[in-house]
N, C-alpha and C. Protein backbone atom coordinates (compact mmCIF):
# COMPACT_ATOMS: atom_id res chain seq x y z
N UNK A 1 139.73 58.09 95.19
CA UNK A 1 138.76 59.15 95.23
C UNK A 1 139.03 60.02 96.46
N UNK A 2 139.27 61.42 96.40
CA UNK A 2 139.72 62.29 97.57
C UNK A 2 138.19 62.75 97.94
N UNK A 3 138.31 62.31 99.07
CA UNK A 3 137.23 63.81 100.16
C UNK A 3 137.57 64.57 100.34
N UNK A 4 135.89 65.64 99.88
CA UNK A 4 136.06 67.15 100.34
C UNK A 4 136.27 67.21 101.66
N UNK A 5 137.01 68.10 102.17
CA UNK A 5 137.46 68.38 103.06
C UNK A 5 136.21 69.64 103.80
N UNK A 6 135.47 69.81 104.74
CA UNK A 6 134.67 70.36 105.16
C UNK A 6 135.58 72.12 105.42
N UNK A 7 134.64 73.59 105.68
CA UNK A 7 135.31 74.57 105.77
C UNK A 7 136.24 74.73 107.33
N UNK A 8 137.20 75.07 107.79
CA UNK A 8 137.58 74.93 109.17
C UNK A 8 136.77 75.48 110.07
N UNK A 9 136.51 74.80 111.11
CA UNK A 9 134.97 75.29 111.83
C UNK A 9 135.09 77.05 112.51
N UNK A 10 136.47 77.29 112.54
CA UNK A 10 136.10 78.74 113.06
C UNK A 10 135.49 79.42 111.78
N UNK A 11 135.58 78.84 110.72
CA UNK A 11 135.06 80.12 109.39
C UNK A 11 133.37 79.36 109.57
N UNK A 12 132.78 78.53 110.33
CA UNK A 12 131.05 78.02 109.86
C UNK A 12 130.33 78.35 111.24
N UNK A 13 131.33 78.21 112.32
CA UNK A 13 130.54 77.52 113.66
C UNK A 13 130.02 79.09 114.32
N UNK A 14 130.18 80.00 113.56
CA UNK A 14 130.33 81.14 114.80
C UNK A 14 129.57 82.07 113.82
N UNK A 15 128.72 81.96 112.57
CA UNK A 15 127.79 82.77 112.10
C UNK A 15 126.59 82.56 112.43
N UNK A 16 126.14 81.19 113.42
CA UNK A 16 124.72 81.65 113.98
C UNK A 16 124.50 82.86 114.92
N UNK A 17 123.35 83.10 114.50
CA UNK A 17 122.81 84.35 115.29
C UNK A 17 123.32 85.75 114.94
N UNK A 18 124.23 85.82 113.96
CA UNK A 18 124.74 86.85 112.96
C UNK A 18 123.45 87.17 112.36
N UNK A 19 123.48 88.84 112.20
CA UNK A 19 122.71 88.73 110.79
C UNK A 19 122.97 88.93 109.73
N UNK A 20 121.96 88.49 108.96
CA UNK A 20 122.44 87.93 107.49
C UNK A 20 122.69 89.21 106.66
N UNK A 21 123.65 88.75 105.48
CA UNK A 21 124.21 90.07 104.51
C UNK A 21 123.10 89.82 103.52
N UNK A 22 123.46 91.04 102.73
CA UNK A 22 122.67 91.05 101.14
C UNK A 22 122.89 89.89 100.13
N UNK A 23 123.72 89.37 100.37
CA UNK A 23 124.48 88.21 99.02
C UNK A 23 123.32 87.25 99.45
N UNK A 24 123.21 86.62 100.82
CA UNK A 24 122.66 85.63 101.20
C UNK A 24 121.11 85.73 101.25
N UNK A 25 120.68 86.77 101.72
CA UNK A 25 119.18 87.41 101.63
C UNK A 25 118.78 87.26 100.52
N UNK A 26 119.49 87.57 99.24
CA UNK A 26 119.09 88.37 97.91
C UNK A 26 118.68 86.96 97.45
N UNK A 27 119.64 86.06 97.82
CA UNK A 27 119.47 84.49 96.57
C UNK A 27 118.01 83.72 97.02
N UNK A 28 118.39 83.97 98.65
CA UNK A 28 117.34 83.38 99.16
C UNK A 28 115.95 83.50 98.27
N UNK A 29 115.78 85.10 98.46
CA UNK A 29 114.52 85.67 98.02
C UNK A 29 114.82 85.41 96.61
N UNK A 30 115.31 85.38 95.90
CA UNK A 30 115.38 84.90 94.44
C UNK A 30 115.15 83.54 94.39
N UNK A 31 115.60 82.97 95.01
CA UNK A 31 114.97 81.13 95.33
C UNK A 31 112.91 81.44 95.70
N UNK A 32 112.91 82.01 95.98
CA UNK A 32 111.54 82.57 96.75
C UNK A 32 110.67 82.68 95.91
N UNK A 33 111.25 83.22 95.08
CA UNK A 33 110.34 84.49 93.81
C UNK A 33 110.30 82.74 92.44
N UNK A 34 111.40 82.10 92.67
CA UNK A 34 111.40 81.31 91.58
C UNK A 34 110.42 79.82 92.16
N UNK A 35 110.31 79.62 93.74
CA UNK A 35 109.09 78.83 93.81
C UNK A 35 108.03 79.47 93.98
N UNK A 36 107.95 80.76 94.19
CA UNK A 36 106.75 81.42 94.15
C UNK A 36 105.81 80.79 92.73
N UNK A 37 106.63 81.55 91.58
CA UNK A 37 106.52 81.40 90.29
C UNK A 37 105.75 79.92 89.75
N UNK A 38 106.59 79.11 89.93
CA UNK A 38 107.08 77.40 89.78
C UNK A 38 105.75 77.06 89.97
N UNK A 39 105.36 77.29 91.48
CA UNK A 39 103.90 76.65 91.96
C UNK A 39 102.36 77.27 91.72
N UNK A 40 102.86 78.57 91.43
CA UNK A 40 101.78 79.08 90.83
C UNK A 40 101.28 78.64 89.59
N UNK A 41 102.64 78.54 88.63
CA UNK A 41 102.78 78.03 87.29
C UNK A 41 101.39 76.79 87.18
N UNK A 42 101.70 75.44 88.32
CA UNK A 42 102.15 74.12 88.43
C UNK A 42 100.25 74.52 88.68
N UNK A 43 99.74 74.90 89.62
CA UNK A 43 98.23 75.26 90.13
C UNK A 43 97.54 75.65 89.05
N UNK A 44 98.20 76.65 88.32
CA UNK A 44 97.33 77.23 87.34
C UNK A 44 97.12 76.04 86.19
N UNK A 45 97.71 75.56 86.05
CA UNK A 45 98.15 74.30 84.76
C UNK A 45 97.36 72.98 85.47
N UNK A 46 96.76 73.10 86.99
CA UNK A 46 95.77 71.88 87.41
C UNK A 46 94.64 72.56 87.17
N UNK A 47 94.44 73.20 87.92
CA UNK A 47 92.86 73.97 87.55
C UNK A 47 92.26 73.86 86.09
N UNK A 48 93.54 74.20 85.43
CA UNK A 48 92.91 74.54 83.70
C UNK A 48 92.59 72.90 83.85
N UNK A 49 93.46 72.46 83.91
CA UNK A 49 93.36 70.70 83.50
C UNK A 49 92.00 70.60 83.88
N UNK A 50 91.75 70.74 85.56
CA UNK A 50 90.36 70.64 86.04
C UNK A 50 89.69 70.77 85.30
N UNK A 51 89.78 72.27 84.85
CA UNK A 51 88.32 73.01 84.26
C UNK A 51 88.20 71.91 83.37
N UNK A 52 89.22 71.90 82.44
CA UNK A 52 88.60 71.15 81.00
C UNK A 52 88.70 69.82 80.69
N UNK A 53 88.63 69.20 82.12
CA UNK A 53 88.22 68.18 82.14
C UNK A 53 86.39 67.71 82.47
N UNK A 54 86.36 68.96 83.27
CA UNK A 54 84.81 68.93 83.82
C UNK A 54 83.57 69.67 82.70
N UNK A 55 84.30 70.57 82.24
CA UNK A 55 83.42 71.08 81.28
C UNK A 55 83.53 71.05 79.97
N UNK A 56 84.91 70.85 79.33
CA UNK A 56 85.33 70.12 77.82
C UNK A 56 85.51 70.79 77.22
N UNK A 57 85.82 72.46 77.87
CA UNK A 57 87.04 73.61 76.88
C UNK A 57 87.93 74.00 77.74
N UNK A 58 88.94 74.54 77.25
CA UNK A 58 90.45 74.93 77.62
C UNK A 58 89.98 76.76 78.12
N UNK A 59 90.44 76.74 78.93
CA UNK A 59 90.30 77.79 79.40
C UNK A 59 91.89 78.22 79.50
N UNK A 60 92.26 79.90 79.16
CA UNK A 60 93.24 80.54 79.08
C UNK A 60 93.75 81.40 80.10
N UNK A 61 94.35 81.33 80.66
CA UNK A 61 94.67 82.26 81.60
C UNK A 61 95.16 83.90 81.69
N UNK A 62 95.79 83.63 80.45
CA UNK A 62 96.33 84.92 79.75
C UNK A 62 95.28 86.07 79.02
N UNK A 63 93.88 85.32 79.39
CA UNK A 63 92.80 86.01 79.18
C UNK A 63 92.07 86.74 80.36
N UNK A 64 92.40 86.55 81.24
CA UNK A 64 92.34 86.90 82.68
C UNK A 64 93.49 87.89 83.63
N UNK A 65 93.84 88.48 83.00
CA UNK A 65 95.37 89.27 83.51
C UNK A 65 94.86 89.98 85.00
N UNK A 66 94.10 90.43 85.03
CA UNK A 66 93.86 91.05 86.24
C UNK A 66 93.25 89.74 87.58
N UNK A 67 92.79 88.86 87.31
CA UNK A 67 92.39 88.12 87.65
C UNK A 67 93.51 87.24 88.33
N UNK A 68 94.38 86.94 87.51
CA UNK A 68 95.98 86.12 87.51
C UNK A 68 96.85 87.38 88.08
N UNK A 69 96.53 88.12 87.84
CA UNK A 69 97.35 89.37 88.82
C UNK A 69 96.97 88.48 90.48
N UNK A 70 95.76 89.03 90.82
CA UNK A 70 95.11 88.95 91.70
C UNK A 70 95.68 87.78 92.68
N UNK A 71 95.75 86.90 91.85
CA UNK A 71 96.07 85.52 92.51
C UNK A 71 97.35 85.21 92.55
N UNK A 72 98.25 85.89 91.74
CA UNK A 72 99.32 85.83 91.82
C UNK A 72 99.52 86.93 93.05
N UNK A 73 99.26 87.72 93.43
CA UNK A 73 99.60 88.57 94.60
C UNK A 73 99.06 87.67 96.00
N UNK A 74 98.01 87.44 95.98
CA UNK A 74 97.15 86.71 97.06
C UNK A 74 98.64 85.47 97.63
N UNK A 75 98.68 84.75 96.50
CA UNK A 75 99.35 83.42 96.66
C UNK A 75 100.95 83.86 97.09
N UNK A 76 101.42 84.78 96.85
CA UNK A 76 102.96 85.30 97.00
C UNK A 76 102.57 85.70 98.69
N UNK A 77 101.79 86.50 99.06
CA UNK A 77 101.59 86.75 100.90
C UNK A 77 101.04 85.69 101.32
N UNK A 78 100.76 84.37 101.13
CA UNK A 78 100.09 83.27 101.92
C UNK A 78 101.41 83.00 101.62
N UNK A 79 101.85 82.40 100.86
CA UNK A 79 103.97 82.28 100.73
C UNK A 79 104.89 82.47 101.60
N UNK A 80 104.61 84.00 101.56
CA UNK A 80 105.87 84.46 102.93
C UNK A 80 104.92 84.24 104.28
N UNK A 81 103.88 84.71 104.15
CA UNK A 81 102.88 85.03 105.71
C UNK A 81 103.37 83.78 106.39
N UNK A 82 102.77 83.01 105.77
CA UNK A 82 102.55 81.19 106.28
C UNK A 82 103.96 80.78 106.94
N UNK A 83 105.10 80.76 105.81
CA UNK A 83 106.22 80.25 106.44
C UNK A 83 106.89 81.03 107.49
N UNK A 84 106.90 82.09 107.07
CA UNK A 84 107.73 82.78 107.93
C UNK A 84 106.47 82.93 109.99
N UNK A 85 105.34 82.68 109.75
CA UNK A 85 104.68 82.63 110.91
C UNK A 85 104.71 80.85 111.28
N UNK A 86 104.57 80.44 110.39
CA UNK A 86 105.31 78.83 110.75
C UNK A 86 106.31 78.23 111.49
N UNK A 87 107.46 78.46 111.16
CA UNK A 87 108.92 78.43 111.13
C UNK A 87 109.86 79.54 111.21
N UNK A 88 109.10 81.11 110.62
CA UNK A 88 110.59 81.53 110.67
C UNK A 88 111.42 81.51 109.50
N UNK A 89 110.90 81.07 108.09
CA UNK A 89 111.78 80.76 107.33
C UNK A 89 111.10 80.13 105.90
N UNK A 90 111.45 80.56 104.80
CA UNK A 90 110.55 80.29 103.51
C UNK A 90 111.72 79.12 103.14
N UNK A 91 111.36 78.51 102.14
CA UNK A 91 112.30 77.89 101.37
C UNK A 91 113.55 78.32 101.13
N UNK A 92 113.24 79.51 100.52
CA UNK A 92 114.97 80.19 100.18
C UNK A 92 115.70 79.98 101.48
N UNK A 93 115.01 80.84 102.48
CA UNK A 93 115.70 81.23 103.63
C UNK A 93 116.44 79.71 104.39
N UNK A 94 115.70 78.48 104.26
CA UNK A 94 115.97 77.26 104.76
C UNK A 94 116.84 76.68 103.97
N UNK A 95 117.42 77.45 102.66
CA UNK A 95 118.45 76.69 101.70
C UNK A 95 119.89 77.64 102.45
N UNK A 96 119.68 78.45 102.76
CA UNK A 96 120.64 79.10 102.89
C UNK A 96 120.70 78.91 104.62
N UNK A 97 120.56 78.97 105.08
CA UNK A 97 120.16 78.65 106.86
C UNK A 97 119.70 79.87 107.24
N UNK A 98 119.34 80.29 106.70
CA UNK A 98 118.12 82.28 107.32
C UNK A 98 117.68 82.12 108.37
N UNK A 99 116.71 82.86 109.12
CA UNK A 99 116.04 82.46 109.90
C UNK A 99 115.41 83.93 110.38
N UNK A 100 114.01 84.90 110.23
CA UNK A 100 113.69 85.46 110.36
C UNK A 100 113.09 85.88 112.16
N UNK A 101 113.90 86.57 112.57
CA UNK A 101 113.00 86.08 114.42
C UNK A 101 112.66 88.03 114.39
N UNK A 102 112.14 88.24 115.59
CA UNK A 102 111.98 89.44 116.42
C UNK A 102 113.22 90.27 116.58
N UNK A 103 113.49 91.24 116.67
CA UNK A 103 114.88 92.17 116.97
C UNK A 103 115.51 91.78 117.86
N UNK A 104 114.18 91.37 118.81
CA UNK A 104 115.26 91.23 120.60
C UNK A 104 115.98 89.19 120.00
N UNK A 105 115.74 88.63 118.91
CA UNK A 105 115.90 87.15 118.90
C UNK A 105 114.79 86.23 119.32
N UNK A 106 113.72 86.45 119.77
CA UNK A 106 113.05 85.58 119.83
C UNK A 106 112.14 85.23 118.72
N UNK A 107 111.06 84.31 118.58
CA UNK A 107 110.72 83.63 117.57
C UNK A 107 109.45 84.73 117.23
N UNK A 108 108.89 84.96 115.86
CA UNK A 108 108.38 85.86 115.29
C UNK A 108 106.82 85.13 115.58
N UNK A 109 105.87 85.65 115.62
CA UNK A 109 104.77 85.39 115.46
C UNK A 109 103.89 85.85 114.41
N UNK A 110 102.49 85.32 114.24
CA UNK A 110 101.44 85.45 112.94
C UNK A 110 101.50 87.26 112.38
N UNK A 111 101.20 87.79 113.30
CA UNK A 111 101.41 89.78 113.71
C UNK A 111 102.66 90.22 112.85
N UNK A 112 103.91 89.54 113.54
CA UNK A 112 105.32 90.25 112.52
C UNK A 112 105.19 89.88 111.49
N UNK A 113 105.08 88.63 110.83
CA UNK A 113 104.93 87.37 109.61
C UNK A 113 104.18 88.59 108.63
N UNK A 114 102.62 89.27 109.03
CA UNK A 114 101.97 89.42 108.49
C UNK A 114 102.63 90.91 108.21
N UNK A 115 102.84 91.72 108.89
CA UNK A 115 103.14 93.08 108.54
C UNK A 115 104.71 92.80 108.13
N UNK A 116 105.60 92.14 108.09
CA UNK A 116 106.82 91.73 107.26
C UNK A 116 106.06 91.95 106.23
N UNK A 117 105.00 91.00 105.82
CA UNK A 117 104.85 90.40 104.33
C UNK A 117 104.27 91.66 103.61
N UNK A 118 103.25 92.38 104.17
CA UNK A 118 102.75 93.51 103.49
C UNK A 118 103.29 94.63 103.44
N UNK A 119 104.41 94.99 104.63
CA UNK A 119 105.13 95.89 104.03
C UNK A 119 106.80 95.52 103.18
N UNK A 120 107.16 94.53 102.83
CA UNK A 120 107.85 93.90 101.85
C UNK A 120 107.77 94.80 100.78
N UNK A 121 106.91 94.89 99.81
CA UNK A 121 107.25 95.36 98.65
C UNK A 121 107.34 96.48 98.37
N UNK A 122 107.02 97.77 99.72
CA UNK A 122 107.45 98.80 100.20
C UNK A 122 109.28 99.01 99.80
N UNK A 123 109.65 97.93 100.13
CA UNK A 123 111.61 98.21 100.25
C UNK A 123 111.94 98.28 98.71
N UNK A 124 111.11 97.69 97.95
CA UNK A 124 111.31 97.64 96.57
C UNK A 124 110.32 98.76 95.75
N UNK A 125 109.42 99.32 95.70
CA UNK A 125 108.84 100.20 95.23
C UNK A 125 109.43 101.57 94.98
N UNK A 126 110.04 101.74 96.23
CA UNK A 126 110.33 103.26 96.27
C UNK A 126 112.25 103.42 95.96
N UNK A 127 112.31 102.46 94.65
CA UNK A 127 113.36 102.66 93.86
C UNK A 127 114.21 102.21 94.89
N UNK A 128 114.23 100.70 95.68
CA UNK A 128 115.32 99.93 96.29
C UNK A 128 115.67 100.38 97.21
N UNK A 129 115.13 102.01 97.58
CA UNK A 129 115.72 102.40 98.93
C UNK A 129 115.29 101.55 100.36
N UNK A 130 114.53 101.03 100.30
CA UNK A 130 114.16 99.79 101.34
C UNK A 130 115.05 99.12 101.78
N UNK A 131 115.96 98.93 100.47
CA UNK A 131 116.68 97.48 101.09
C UNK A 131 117.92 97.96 101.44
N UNK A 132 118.19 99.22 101.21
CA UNK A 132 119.57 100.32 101.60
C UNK A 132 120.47 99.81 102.78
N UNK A 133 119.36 99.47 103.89
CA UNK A 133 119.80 99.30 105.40
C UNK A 133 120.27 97.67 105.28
N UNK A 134 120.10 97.01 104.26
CA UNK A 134 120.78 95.91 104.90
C UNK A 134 122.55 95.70 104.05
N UNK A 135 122.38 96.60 103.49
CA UNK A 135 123.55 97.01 103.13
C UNK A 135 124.90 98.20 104.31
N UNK A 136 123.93 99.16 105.19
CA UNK A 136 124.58 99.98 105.67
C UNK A 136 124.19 100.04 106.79
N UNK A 137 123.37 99.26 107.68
CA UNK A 137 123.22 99.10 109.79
C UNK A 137 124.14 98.06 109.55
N UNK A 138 124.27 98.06 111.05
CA UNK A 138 124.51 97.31 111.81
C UNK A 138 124.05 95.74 111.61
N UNK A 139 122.68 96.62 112.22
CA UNK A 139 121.80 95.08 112.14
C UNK A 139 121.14 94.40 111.18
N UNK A 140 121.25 95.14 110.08
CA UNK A 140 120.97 94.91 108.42
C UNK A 140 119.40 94.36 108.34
N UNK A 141 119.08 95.43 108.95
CA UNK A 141 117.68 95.85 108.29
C UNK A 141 116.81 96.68 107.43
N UNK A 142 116.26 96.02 106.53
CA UNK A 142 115.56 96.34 105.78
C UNK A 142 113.71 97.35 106.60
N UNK A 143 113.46 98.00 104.92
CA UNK A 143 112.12 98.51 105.73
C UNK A 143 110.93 97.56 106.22
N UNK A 144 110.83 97.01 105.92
CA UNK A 144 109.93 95.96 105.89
C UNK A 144 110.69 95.15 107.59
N UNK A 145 111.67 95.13 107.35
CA UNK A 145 112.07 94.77 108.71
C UNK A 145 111.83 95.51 110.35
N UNK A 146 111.98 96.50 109.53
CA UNK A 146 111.74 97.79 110.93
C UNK A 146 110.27 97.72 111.32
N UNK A 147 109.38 97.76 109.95
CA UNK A 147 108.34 97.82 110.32
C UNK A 147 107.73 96.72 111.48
N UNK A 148 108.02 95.08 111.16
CA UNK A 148 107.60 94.62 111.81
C UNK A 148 108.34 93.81 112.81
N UNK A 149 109.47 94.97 113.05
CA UNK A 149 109.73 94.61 114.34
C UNK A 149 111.40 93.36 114.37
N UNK A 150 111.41 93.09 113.15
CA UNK A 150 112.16 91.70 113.01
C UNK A 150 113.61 91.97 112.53
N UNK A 151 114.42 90.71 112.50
CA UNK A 151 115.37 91.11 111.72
C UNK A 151 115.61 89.54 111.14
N UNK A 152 117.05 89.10 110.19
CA UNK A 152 117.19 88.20 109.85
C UNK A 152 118.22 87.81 110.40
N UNK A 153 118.98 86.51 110.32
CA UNK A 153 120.14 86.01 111.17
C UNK A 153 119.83 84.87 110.34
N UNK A 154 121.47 84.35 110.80
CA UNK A 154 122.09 82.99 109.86
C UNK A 154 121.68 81.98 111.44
N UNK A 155 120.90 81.18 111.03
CA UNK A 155 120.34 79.80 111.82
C UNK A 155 121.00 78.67 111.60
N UNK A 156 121.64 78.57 110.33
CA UNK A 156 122.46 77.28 110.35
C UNK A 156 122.82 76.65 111.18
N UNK A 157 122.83 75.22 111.54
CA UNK A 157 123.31 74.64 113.21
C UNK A 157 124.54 74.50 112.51
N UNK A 158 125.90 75.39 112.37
CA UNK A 158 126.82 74.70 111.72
C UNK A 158 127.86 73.50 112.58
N UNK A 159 127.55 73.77 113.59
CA UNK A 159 128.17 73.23 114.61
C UNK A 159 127.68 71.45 114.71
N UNK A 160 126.10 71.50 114.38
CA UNK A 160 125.72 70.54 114.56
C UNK A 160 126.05 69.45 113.23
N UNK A 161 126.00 70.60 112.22
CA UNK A 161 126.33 69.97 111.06
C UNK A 161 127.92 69.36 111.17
N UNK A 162 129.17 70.09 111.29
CA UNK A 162 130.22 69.51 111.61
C UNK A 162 130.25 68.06 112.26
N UNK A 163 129.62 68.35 113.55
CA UNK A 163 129.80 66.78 114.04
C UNK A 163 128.78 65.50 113.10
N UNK A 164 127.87 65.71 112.90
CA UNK A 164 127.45 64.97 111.76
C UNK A 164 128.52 64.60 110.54
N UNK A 165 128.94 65.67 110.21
CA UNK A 165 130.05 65.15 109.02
C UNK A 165 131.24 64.58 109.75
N UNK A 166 131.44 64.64 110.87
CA UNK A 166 132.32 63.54 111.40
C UNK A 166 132.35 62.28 112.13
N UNK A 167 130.44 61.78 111.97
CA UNK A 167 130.42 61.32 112.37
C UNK A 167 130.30 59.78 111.41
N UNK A 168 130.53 60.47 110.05
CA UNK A 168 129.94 59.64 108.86
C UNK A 168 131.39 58.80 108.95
N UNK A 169 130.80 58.04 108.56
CA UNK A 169 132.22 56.89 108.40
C UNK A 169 133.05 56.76 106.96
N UNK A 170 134.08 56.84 106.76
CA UNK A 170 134.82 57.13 105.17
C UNK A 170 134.29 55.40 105.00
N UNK A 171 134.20 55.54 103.34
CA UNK A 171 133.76 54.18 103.17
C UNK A 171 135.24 53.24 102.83
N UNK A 172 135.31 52.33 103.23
CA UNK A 172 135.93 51.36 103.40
C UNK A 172 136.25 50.20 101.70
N UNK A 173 137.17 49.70 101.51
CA UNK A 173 137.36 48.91 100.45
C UNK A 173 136.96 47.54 101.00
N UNK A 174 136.43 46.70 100.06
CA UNK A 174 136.89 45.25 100.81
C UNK A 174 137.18 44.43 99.56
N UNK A 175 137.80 43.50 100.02
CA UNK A 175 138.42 43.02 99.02
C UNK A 175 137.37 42.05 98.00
N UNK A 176 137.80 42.21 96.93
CA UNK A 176 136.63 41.00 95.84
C UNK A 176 137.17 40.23 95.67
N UNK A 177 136.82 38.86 96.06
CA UNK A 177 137.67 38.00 95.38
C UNK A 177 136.51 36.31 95.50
C-alpha cells in the first residue's frame, strides 16, 4: 500500500496570511449556504414534529412562505454574525482554512461580524458587482468587506499541519504466526 505523499511545503507553508482568492471563498460560502439550508431544513422538521406532537395536527410550512422567508433570513445572519464574531470563521471558511480578521490583521469583533453580515447580500444584489474586487484588488475585497472594515486570508496552520504529518508513524508489519 503506497502513501500519499504530502504537497512540498514551499507550495502549503507560505499561504497563511495571504488573502484568499474567489475559487476558495466561493466553495466556502457554498458549503455555507448548504449548512445554512441543511439546519434550517433539520429545525423546521423538529418544530413541526413538536407541534404535532403537542397538539395532534401536522402543520405545513409551505403554508407560511413569508413567515419561513422570515426565518430563513433571521437564521442565515445569526449564521454568519455568530461565527464569524466568534472565531473569525463559519464552517465553510474552517473547511477550507479562511479566516475573516480586520484589514490591518487583527481579530474582527461583534461591530465588523455584524455589518459584514448585513451588508453581504449587497455584493450579490446589484448583479455580482460586489464581489468584482475579489477578483481584481490586491487585497481581494469584496463590498461587504470594505464596508466593514475586514478582509479574508488563508489561516491554515500549514506548517503546523506538516509537522503533524510527520510526526505520524508509517504503520509497521508484524509478523503472524
Amino acid at each position: 500500500m503506497a502513501l500519499v505523499q504530502p504537497p512540498p511545503p514551499e507550495l502549503t507553508e507560505h499561504r497563511q496570511g495571504h488573502y484568499a482568492g474567489a475559487v476558495s471563498r466561493g466553495v466556502a460560502f457554498g458549503v455555507d449556504i448548504g449548512v445554512i439550508w441543511g439546519l434550517f431544513a433539520l429545525g423546521a422538521y423538529a418544530v413541526s414534529l413538536a407541534i404535532e406532537l403537542i397538539v395532534g395536527h401536522t402543520i405545513n410550512i409551505s403554508k407560511y412562505q413569508v413567515a419561513t422567508l422570515v426565518a430563513v433570513i433571521i437564521w442565515g445572519f445569526l449564521y454568519f454574525a455568530y461565527q464569524w464574531t466568534v472565531g473569525g470563521r463559519t464552517i465553510g471558511m474552517a473547511l477550507l482554512g479562511l479566516q475573516v480578521v480586520k484589514a490591518d490583521g487583527n481579530q474582527i469583533g461583534g461591530r465588523e461580524a455584524v455589518i459584514r453580515t448585513v451588508t453581504l447580500p449587497l455584493s450579490f444584489i446589484v448583479f455580482y458587482l460586489g464581489l468584482l474586487g475579489i477578483l481584481t484588488n490586491r487585497e481581494r475585497r469584496a463590498w461587504h468587506d470594505k464596508f466593514a472594515g475586514t478582509a479574508v486570508v488563508y489561516a491554515w496552520d500549514a506548517r503546523a499541519a506538516r509537522l503533524r504529518w510527520l510526526a505520524r508513524k508509517a504503520p509497521t508489519s508484524t509478523p503472524h504466526g
